[in-house]
Protein backbone atom coordinates (compact mmCIF):
# COMPACT_ATOMS: atom_id res chain seq x y z
CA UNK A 1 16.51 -32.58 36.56
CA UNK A 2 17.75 -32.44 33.16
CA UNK A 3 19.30 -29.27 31.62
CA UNK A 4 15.88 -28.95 29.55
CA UNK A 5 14.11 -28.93 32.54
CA UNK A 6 16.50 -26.27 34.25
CA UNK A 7 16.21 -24.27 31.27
CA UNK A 8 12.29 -23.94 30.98
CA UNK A 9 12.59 -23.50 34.58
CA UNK A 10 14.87 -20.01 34.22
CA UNK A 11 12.68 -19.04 31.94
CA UNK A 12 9.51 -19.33 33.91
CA UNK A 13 11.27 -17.76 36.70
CA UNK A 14 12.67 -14.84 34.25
CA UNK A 15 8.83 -14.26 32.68
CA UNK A 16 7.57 -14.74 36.11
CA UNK A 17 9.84 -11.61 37.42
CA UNK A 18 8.78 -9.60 34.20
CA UNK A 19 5.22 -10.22 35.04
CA UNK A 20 4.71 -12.36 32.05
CA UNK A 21 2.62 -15.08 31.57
CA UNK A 22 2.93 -16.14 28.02
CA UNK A 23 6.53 -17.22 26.42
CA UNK A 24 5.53 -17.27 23.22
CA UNK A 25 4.65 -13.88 22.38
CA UNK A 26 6.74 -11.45 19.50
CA UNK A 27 6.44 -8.30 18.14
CA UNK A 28 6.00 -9.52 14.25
CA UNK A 29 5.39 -6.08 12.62
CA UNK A 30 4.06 -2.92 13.13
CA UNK A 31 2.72 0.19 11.40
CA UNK A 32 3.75 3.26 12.85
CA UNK A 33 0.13 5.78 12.54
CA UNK A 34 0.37 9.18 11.58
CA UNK A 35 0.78 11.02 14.90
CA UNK A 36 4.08 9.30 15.38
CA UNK A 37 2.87 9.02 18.98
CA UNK A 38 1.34 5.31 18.30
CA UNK A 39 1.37 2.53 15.76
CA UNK A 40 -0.63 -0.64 15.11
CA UNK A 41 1.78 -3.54 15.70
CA UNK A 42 1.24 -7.21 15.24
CA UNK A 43 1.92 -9.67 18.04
CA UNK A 44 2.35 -13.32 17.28
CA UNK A 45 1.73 -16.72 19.53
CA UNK A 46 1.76 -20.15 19.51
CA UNK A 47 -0.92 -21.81 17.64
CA UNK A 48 -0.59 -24.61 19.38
CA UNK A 49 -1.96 -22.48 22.89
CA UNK A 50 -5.03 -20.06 23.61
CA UNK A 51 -5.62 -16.78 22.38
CA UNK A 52 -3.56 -14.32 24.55
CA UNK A 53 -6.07 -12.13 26.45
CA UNK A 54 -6.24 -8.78 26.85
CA UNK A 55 -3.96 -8.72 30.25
CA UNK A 56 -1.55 -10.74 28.75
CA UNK A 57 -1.35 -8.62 25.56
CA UNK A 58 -1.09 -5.31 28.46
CA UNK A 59 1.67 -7.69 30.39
CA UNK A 60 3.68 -8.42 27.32
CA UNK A 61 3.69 -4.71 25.80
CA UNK A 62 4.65 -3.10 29.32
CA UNK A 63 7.79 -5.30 29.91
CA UNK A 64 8.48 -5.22 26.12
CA UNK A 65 8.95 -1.59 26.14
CA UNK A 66 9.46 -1.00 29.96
CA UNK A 67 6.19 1.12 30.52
CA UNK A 68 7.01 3.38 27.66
CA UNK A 69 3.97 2.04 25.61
CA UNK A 70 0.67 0.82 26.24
CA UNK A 71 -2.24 -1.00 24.77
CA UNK A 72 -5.37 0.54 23.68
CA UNK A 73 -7.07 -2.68 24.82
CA UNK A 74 -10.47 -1.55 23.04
CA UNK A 75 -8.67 -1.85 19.28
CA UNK A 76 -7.20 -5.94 19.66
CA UNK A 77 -7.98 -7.78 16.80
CA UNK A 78 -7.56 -11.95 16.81
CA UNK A 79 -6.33 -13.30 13.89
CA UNK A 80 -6.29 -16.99 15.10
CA UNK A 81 -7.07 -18.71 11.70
CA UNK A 82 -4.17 -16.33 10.06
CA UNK A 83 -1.30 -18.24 8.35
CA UNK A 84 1.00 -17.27 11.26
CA UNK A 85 -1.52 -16.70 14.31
CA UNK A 86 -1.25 -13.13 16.03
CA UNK A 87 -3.09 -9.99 17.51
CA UNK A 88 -3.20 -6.95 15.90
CA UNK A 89 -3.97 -3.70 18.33
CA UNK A 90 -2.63 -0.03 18.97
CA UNK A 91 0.00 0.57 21.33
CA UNK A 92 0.56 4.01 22.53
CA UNK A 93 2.78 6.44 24.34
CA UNK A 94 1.75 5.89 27.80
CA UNK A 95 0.71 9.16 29.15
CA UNK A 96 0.69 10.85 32.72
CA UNK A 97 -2.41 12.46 33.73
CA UNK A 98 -2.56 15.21 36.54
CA UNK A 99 -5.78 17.86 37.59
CA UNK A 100 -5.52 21.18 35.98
CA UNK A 101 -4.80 23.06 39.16
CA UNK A 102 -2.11 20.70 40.10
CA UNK A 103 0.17 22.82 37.93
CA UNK A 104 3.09 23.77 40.50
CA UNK A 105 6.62 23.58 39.10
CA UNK A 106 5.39 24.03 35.07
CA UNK A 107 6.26 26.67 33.23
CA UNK A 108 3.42 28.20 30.71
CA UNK A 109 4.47 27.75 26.83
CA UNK A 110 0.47 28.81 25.52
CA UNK A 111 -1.89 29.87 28.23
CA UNK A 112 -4.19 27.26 29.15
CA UNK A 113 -3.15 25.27 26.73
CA UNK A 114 0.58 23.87 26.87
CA UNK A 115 3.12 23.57 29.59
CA UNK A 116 6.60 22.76 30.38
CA UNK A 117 7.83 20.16 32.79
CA UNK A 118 11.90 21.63 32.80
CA UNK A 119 12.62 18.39 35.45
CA UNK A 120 11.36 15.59 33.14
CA UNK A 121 12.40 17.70 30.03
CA UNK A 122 7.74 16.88 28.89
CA UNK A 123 5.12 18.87 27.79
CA UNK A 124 1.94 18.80 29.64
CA UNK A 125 -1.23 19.55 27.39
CA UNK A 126 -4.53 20.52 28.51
CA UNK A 127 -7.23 18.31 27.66
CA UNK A 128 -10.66 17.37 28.14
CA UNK A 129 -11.78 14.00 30.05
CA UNK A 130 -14.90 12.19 29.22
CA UNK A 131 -16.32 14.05 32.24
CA UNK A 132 -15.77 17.35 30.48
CA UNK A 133 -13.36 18.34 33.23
CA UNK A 134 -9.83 19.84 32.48
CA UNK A 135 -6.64 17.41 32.97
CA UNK A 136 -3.44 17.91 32.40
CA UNK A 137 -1.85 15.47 30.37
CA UNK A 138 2.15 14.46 29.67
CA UNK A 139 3.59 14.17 26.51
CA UNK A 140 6.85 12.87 25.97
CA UNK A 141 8.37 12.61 22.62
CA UNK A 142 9.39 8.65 22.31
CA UNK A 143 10.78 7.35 19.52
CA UNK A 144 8.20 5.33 19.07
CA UNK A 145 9.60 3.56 15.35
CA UNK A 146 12.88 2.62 17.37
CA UNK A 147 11.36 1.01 20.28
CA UNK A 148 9.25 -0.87 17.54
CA UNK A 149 12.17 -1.73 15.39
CA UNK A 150 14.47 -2.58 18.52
CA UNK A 151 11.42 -4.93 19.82
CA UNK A 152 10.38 -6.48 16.22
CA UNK A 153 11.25 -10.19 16.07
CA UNK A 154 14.76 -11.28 14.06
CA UNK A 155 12.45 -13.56 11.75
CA UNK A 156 9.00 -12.35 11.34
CA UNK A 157 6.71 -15.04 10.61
CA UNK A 158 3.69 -12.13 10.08
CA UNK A 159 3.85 -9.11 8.12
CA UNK A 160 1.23 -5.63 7.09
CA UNK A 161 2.78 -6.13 3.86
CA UNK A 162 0.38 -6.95 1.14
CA UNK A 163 -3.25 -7.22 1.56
CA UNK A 164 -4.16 -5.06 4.14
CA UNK A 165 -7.50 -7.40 4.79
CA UNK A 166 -5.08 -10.37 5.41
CA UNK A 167 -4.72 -8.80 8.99
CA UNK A 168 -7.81 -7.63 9.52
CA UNK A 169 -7.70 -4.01 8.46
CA UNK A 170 -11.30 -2.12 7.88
CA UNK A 171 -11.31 -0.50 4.55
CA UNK A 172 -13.52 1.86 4.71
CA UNK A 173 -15.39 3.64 1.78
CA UNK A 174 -16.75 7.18 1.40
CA UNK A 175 -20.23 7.33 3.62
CA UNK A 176 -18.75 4.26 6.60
CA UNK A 177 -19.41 5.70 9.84
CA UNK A 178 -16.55 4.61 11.74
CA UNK A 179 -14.49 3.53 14.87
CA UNK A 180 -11.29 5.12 14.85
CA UNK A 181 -8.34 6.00 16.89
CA UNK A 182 -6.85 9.50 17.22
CA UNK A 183 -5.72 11.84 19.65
CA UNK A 184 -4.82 9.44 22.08
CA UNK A 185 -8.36 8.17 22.24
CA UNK A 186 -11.56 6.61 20.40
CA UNK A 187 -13.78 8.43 18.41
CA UNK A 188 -16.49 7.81 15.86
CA UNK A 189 -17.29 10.04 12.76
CA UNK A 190 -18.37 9.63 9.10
CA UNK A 191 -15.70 8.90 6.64
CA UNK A 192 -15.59 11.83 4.05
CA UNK A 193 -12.82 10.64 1.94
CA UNK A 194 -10.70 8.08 0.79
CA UNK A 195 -7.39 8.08 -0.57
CA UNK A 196 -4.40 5.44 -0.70
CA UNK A 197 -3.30 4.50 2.99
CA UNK A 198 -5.67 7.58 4.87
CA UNK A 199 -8.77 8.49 5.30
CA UNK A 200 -10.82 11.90 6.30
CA UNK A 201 -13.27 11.10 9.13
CA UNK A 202 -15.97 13.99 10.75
CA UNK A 203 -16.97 13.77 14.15
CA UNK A 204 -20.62 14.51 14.65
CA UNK A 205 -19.40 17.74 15.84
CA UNK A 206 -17.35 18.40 12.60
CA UNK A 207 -14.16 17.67 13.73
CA UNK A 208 -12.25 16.52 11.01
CA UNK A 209 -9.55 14.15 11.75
CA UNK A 210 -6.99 12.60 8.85
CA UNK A 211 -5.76 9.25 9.82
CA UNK A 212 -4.01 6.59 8.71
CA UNK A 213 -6.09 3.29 7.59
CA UNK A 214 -4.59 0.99 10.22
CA UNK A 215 -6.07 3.95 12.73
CA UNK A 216 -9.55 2.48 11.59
CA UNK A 217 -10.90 0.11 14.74
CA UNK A 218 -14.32 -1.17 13.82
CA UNK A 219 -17.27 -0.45 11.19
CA UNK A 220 -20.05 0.63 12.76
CA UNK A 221 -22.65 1.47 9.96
CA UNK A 222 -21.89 0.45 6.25
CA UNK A 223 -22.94 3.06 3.56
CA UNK A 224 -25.82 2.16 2.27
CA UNK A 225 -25.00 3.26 -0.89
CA UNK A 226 -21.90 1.71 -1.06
CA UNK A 227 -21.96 -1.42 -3.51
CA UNK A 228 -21.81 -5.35 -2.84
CA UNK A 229 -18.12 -6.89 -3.71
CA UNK A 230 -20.35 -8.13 -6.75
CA UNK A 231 -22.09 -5.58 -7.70
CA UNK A 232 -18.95 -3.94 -7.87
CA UNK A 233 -17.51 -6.46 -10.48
CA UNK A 234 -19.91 -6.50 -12.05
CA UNK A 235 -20.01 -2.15 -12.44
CA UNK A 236 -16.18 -2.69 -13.66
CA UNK A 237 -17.68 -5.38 -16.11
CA UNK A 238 -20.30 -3.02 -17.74
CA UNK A 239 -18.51 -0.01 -17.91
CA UNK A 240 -16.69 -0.51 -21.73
CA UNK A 241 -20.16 -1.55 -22.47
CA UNK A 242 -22.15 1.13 -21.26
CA UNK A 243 -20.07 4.57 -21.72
CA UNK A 244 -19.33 5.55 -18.32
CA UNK A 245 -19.50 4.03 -14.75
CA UNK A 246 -22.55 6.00 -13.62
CA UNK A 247 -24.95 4.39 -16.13
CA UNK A 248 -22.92 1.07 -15.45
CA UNK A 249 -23.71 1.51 -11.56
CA UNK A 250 -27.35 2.67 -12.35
CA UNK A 251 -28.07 -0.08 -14.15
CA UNK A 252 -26.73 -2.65 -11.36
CA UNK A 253 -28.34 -1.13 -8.61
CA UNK A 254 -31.70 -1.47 -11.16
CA UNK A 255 -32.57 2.75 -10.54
């Protein structure tokens, strides 16, 4: 066996031990979101093999950060034709769940709402599951930019810089209902505003939520008052011409 051979052999063996089955995964980049307890992060492969699935994506992440992060599997995004192929998703503290009544050995910060776990030095928050019952849920603060940073690859071949659209970013627009990911879960809502890298989204029931762009997972209903790429050239066009931009738009959209 030649010392090729020995070596691709240790590494199967290595990944194998990890629970890995993909070699040529990286963390490219990431994008840390605004409640510091996740981030959108970019994970590169080999164009030369198959699109990493889901479980692979759940593998890699899990021995990458040794169970300290997880994937939200519902927000990967393929980016197979990209200049440097990769998958774009949200990773996010992984988080303990209990029953409510299991609450022996925590100490009460806010009544009902927030306790203390003094032997794992967490929080446990009450929350809601999507069967309306109370949980108990455990929140550790991670340093969630230095696991990223430790994990990001020496010579990142992919990058958030730039266009935002070059990695598959939805950039939503005043009116969008939305996909988006907050409070450690999925949610959908109407965006209300728009400004630089965020976005105000209501829930339908008016829960407002300010996230990051990146936190954005899928369009579900374009605005349909919301202009064509063109028609919005062509509004920037007629606007010395015509005064203002609302007679420029009102003339493009012929009303």
């Amino acid at each position: 066996m030649s010392i090729v051979d020995k070596i691709a052999d240790r590494l199967v063996s290595k990944a194998a031990v990890a629970g890995l089955d993909r070699l040529d995964l990286s963390i490219q980049d990431y994008t840390v979101l605004a409640d510091a307890h996740s981030a959108r992060i970019l994970i590169g492969f080999d164009r030369r093999q198959a699109c990493p699935t889901i479980a692979s994506l759940e593998r890699f992440v899990q021995a990458k950060f040794d169970g300290r992060l997880h994937v939200e599997a519902s927000t990967a995004l393929w980016h197979k034709d990209a200049q440097s192929p990769c998958v774009s998703v949200i990773v996010a503290t992984a988080r303990k769940t209990r029953e409510f009544y299991d609450r022996k050995g925590l100490v009460p910060v806010i009544a009902n709402t927030l306790y203390l776990d003094q032997t794992i030095n967490a929080n446990w928050e009450v929350k809601t599951n999507d069967a309306g019952k109370k949980i108990l849920v455990c929140v550790r603060d991670e340093d969630v930019p230095g696991l990223l940073q430790s994990a990001k690859a020496k010579y990142a071949t992919a990058s958030f810089t730039g266009s935002q659209t070059a990695v598959g970013f939805i950039l939503p627009e005043k009116g969008d209902f939305v996909e988006f990911f907050a409070d450690g879960g999925l949610r959908q809502g109407q965006v209300n505003k728009v400004k630089d890298n965020e976005a105000s989204i209501v829930e339908e029931d008016g829960t407002t939520h300010l996230v990051d762009i990146p936190s954005i997972t899928r369009m579900l209903k374009k605005n349909a008052k919301s202009l064509t790429k063109q028609q919005e050239q062509l509004v920037q066009a007629l606007i010395p011409t015509m005064g203002s931009r609302e007679l420029a738009e009102k003339l493009v959209r012929g009303n």
